[in-house]
ModelCIF file with pLDDT and N, C-alpha, C, O atoms, coordinates in Angstrom:
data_MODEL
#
_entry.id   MODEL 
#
_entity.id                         1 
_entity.type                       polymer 
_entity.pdbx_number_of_molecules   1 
#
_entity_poly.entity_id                      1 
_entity_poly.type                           'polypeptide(L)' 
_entity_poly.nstd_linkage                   no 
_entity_poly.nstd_monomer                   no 
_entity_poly.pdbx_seq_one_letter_code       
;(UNK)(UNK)(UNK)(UNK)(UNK)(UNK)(UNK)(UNK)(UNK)(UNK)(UNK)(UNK)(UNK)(UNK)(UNK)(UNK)
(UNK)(UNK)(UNK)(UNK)(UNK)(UNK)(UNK)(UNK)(UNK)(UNK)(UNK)(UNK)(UNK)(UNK)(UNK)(UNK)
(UNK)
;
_entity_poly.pdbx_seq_one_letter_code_can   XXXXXXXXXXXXXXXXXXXXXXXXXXXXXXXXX 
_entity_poly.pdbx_strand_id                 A 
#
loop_
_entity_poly_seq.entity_id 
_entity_poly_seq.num 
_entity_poly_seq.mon_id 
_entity_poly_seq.hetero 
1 1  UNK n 
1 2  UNK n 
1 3  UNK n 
1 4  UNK n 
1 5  UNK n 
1 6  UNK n 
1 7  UNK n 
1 8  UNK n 
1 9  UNK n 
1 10 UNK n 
1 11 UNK n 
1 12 UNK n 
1 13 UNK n 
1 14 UNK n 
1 15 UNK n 
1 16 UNK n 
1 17 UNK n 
1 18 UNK n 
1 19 UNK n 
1 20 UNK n 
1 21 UNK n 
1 22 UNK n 
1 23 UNK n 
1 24 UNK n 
1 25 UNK n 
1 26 UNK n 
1 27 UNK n 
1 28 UNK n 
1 29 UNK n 
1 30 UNK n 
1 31 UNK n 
1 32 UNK n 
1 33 UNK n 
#
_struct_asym.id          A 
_struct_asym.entity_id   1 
#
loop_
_ma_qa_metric.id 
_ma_qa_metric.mode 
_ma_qa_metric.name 
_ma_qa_metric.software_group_id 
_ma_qa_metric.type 
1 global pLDDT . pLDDT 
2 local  pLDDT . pLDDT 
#
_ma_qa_metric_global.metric_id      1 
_ma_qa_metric_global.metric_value   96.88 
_ma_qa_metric_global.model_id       1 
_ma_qa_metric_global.ordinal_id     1 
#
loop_
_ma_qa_metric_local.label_asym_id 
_ma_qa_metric_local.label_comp_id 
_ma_qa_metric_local.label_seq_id 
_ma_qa_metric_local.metric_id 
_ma_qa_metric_local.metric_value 
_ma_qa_metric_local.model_id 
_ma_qa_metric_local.ordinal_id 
A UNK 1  2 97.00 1 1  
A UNK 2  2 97.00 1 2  
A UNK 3  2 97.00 1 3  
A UNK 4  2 98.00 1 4  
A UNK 5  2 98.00 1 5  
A UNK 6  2 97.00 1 6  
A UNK 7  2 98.00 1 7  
A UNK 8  2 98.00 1 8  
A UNK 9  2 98.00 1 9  
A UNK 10 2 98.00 1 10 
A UNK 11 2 98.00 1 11 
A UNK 12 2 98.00 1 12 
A UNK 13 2 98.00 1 13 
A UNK 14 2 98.00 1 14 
A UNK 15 2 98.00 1 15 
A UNK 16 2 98.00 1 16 
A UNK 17 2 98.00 1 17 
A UNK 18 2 96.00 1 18 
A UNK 19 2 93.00 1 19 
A UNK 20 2 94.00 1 20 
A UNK 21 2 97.00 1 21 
A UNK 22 2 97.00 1 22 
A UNK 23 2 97.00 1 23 
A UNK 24 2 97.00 1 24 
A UNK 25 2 96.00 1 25 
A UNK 26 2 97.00 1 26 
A UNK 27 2 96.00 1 27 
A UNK 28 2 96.00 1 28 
A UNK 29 2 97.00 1 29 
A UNK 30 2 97.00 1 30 
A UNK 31 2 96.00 1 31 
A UNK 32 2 96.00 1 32 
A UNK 33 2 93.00 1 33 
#
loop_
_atom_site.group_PDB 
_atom_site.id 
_atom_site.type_symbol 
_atom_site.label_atom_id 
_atom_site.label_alt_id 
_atom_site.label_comp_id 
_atom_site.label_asym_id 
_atom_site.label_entity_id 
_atom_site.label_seq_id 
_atom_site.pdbx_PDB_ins_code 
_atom_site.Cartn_x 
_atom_site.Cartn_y 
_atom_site.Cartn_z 
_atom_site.occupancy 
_atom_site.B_iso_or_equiv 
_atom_site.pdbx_formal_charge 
_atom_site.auth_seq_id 
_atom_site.auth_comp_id 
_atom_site.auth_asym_id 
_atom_site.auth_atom_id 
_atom_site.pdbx_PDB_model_num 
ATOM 1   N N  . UNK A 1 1  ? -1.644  -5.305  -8.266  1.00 97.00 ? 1  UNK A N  1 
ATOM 2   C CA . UNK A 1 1  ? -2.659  -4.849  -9.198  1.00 97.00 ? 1  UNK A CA 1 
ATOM 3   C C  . UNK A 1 1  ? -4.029  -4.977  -8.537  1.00 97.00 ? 1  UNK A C  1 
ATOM 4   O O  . UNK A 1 1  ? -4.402  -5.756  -7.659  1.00 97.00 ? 1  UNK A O  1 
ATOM 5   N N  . UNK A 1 2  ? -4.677  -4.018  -9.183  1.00 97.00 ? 2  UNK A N  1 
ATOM 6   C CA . UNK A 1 2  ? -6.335  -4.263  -8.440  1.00 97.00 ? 2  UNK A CA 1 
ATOM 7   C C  . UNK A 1 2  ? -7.415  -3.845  -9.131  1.00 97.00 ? 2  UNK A C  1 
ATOM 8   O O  . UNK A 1 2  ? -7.493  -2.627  -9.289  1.00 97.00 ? 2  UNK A O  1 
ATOM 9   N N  . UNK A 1 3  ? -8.322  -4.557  -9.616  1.00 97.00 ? 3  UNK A N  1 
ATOM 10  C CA . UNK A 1 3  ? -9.407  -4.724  -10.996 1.00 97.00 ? 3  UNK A CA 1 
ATOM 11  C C  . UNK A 1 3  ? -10.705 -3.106  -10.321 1.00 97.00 ? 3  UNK A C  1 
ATOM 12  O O  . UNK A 1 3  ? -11.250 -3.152  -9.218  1.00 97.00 ? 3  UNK A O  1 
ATOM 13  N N  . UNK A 1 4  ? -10.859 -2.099  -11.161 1.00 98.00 ? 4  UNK A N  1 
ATOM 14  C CA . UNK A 1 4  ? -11.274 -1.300  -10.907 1.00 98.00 ? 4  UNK A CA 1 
ATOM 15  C C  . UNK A 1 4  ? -12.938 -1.066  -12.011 1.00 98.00 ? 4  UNK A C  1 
ATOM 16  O O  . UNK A 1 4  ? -12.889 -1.118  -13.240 1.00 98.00 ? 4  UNK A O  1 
ATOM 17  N N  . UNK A 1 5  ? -14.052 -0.858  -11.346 1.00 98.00 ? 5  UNK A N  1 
ATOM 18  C CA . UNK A 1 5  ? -15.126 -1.048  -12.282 1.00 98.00 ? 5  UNK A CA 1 
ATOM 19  C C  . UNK A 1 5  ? -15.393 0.680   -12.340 1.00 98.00 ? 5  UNK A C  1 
ATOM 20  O O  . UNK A 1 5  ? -15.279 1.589   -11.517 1.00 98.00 ? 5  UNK A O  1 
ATOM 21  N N  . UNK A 1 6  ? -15.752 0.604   -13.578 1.00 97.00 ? 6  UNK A N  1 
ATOM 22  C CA . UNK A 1 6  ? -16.528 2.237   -14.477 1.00 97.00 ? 6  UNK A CA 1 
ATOM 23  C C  . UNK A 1 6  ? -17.072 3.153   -13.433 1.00 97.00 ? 6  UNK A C  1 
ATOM 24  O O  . UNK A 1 6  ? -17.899 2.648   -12.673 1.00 97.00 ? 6  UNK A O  1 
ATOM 25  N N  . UNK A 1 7  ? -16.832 4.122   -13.297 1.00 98.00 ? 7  UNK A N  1 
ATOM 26  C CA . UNK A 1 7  ? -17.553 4.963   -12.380 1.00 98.00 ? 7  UNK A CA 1 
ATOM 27  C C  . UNK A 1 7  ? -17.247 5.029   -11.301 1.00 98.00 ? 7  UNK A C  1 
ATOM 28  O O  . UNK A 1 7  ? -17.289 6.173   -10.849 1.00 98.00 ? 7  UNK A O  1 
ATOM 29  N N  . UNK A 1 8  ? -16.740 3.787   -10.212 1.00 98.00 ? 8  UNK A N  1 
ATOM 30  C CA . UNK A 1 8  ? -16.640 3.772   -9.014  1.00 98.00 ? 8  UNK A CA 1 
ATOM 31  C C  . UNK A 1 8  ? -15.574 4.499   -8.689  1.00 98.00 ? 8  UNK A C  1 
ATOM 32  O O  . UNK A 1 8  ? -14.817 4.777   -9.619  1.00 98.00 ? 8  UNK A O  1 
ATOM 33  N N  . UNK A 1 9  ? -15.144 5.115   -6.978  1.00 98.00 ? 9  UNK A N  1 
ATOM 34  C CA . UNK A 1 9  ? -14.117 5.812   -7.134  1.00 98.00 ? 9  UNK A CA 1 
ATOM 35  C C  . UNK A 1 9  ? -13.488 5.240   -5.709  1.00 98.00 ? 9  UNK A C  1 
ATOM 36  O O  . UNK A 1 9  ? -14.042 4.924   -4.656  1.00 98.00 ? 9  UNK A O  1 
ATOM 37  N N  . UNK A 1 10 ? -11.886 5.239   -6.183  1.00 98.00 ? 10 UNK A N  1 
ATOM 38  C CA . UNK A 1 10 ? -11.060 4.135   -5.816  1.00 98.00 ? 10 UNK A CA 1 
ATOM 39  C C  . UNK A 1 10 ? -10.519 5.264   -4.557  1.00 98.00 ? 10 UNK A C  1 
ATOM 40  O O  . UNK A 1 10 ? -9.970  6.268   -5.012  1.00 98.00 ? 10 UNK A O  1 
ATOM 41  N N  . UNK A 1 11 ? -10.634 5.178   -2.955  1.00 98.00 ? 11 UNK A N  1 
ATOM 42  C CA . UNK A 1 11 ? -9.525  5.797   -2.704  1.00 98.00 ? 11 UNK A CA 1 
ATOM 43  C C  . UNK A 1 11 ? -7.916  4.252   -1.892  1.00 98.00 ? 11 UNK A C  1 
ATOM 44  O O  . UNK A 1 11 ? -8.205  3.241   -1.251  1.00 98.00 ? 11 UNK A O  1 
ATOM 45  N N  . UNK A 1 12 ? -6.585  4.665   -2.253  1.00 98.00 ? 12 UNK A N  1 
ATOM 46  C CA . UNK A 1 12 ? -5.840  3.995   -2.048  1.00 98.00 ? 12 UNK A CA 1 
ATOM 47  C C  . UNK A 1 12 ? -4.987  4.379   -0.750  1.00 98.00 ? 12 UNK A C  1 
ATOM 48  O O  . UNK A 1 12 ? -4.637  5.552   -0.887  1.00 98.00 ? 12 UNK A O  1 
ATOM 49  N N  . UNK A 1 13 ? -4.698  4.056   -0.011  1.00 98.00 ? 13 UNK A N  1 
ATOM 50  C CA . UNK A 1 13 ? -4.001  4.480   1.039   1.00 98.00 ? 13 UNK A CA 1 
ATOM 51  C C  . UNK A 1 13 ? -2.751  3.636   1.814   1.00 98.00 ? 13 UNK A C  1 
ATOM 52  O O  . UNK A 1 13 ? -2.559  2.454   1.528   1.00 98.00 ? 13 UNK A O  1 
ATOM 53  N N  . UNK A 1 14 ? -2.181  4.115   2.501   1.00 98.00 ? 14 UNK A N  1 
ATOM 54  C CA . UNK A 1 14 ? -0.437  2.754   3.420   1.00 98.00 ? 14 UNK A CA 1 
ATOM 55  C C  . UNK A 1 14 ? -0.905  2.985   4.144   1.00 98.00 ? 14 UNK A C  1 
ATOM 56  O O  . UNK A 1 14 ? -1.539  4.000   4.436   1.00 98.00 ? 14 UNK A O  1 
ATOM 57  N N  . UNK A 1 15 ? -0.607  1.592   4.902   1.00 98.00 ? 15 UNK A N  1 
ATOM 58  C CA . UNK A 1 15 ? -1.238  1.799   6.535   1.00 98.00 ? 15 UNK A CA 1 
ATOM 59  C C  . UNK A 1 15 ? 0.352   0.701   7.138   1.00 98.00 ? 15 UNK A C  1 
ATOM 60  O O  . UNK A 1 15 ? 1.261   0.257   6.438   1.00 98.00 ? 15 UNK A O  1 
ATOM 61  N N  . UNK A 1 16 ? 0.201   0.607   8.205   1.00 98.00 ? 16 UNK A N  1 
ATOM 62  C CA . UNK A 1 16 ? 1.697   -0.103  9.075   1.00 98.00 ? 16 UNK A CA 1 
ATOM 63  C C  . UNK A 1 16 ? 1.284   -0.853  10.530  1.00 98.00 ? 16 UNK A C  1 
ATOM 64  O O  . UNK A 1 16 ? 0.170   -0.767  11.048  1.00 98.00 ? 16 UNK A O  1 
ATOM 65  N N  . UNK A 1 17 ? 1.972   -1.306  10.856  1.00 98.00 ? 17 UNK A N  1 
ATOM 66  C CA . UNK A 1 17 ? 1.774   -2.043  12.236  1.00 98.00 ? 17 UNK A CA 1 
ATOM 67  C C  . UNK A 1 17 ? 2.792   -2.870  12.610  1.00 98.00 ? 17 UNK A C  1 
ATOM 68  O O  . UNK A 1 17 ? 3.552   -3.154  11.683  1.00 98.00 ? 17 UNK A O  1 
ATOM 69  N N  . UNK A 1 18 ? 2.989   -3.233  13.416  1.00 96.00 ? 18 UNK A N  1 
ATOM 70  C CA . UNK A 1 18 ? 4.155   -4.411  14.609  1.00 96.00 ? 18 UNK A CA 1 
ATOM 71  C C  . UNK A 1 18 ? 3.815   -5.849  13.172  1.00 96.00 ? 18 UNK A C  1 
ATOM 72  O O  . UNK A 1 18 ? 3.162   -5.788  12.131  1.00 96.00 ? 18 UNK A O  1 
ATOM 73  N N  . UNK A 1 19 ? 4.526   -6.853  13.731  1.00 93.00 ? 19 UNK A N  1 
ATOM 74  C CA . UNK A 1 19 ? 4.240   -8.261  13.295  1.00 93.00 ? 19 UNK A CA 1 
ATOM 75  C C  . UNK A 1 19 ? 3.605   -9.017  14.423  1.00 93.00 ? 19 UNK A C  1 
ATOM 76  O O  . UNK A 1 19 ? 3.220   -10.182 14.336  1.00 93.00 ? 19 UNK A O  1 
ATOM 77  N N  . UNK A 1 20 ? 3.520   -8.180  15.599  1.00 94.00 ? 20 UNK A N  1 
ATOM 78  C CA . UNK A 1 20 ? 2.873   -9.021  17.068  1.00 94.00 ? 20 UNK A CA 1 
ATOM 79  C C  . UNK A 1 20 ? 2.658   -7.727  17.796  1.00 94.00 ? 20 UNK A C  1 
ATOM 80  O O  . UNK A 1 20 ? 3.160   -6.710  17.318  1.00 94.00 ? 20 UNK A O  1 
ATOM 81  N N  . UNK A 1 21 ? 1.900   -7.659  19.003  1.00 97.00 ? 21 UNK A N  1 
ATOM 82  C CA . UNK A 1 21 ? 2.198   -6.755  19.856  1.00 97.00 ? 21 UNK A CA 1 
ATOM 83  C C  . UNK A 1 21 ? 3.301   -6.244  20.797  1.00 97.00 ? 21 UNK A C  1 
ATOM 84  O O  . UNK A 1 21 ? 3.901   -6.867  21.673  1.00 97.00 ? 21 UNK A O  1 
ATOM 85  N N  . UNK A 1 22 ? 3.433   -4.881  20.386  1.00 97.00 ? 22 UNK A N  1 
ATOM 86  C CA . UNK A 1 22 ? 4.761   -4.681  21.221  1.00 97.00 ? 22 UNK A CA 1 
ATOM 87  C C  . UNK A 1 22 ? 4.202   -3.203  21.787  1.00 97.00 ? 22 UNK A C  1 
ATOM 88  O O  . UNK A 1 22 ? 4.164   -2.080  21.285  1.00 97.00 ? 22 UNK A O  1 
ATOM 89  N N  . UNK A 1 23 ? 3.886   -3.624  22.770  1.00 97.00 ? 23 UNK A N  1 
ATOM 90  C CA . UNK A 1 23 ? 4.276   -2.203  24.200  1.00 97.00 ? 23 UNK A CA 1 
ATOM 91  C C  . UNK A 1 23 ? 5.552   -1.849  24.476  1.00 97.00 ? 23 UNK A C  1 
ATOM 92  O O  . UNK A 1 23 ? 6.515   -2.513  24.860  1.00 97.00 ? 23 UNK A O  1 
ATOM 93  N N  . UNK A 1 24 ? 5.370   -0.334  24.139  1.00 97.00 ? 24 UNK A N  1 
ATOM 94  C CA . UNK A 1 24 ? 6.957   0.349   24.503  1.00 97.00 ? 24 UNK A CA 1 
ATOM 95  C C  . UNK A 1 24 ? 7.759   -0.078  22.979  1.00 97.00 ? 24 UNK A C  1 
ATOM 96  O O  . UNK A 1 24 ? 8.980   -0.057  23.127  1.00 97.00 ? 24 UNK A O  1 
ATOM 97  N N  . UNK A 1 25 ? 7.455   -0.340  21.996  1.00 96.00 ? 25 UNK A N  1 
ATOM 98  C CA . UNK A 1 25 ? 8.084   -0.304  21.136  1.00 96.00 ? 25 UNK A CA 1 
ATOM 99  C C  . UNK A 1 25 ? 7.993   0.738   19.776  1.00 96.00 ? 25 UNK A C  1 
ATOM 100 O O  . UNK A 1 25 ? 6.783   0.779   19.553  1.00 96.00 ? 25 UNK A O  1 
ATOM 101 N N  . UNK A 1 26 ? 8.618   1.524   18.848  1.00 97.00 ? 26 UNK A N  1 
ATOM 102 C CA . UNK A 1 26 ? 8.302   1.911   18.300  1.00 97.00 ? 26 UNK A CA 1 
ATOM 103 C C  . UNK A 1 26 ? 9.245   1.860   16.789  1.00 97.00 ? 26 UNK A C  1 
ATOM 104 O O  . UNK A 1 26 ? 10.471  1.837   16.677  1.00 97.00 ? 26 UNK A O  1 
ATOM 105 N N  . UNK A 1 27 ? 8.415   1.855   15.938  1.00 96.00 ? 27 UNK A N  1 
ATOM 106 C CA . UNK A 1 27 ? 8.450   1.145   14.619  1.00 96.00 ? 27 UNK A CA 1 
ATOM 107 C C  . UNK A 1 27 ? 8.891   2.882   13.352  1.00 96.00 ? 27 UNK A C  1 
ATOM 108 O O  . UNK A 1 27 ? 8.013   3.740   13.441  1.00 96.00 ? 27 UNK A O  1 
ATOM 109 N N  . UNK A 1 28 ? 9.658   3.116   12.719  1.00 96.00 ? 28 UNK A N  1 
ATOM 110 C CA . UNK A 1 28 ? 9.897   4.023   12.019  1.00 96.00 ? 28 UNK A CA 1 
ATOM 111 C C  . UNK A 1 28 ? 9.483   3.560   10.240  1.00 96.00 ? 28 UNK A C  1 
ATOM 112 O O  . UNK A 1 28 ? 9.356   2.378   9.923   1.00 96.00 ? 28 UNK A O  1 
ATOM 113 N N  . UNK A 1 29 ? 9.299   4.844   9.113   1.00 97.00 ? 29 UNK A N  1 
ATOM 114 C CA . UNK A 1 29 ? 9.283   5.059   8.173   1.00 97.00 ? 29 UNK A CA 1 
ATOM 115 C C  . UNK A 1 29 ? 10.012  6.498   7.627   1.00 97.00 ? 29 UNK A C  1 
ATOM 116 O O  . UNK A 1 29 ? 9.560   7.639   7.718   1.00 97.00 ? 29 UNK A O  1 
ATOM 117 N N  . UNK A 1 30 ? 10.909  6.185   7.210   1.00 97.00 ? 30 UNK A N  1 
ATOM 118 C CA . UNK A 1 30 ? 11.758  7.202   6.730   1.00 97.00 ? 30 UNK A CA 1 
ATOM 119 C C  . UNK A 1 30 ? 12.937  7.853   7.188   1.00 97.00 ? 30 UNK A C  1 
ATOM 120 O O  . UNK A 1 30 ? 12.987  8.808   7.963   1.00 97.00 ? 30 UNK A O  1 
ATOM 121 N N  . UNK A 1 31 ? 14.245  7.022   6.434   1.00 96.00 ? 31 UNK A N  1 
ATOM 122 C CA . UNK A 1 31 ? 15.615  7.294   7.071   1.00 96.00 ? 31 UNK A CA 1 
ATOM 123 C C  . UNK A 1 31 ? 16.498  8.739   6.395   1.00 96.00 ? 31 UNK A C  1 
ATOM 124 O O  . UNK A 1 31 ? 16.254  9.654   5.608   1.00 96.00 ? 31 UNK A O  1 
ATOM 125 N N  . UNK A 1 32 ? 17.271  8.424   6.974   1.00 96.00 ? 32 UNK A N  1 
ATOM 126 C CA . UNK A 1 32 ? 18.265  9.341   7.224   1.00 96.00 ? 32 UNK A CA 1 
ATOM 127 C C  . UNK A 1 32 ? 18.204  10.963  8.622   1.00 96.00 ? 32 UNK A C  1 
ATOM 128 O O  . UNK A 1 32 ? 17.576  10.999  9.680   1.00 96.00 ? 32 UNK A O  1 
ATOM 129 N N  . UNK A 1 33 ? 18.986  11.902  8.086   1.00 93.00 ? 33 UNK A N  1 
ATOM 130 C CA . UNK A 1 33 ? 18.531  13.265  9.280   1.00 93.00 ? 33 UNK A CA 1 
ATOM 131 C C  . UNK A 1 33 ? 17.918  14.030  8.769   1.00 93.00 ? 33 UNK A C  1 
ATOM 132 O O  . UNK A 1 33 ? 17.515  15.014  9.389   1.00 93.00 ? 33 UNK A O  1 
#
């Protein structure tokens, strides 16, 4: 949840990343073919 005041305008967005650095590694969102 996240407290929103009159008027202001909210933009919301996903963002992603490793849990550490990894070179040469690559991380997916969204399975199947």
């Amino acid at each position: 949840t996240y407290p929103m005041t009159g008027t202001h305008t909210y933009v919301f967005t996903l963002k992603w990343k490793t849990n550490k650095n990894a070179p040469g590694a690559t991380i997916f969102a969204g399975a199947g073919s």
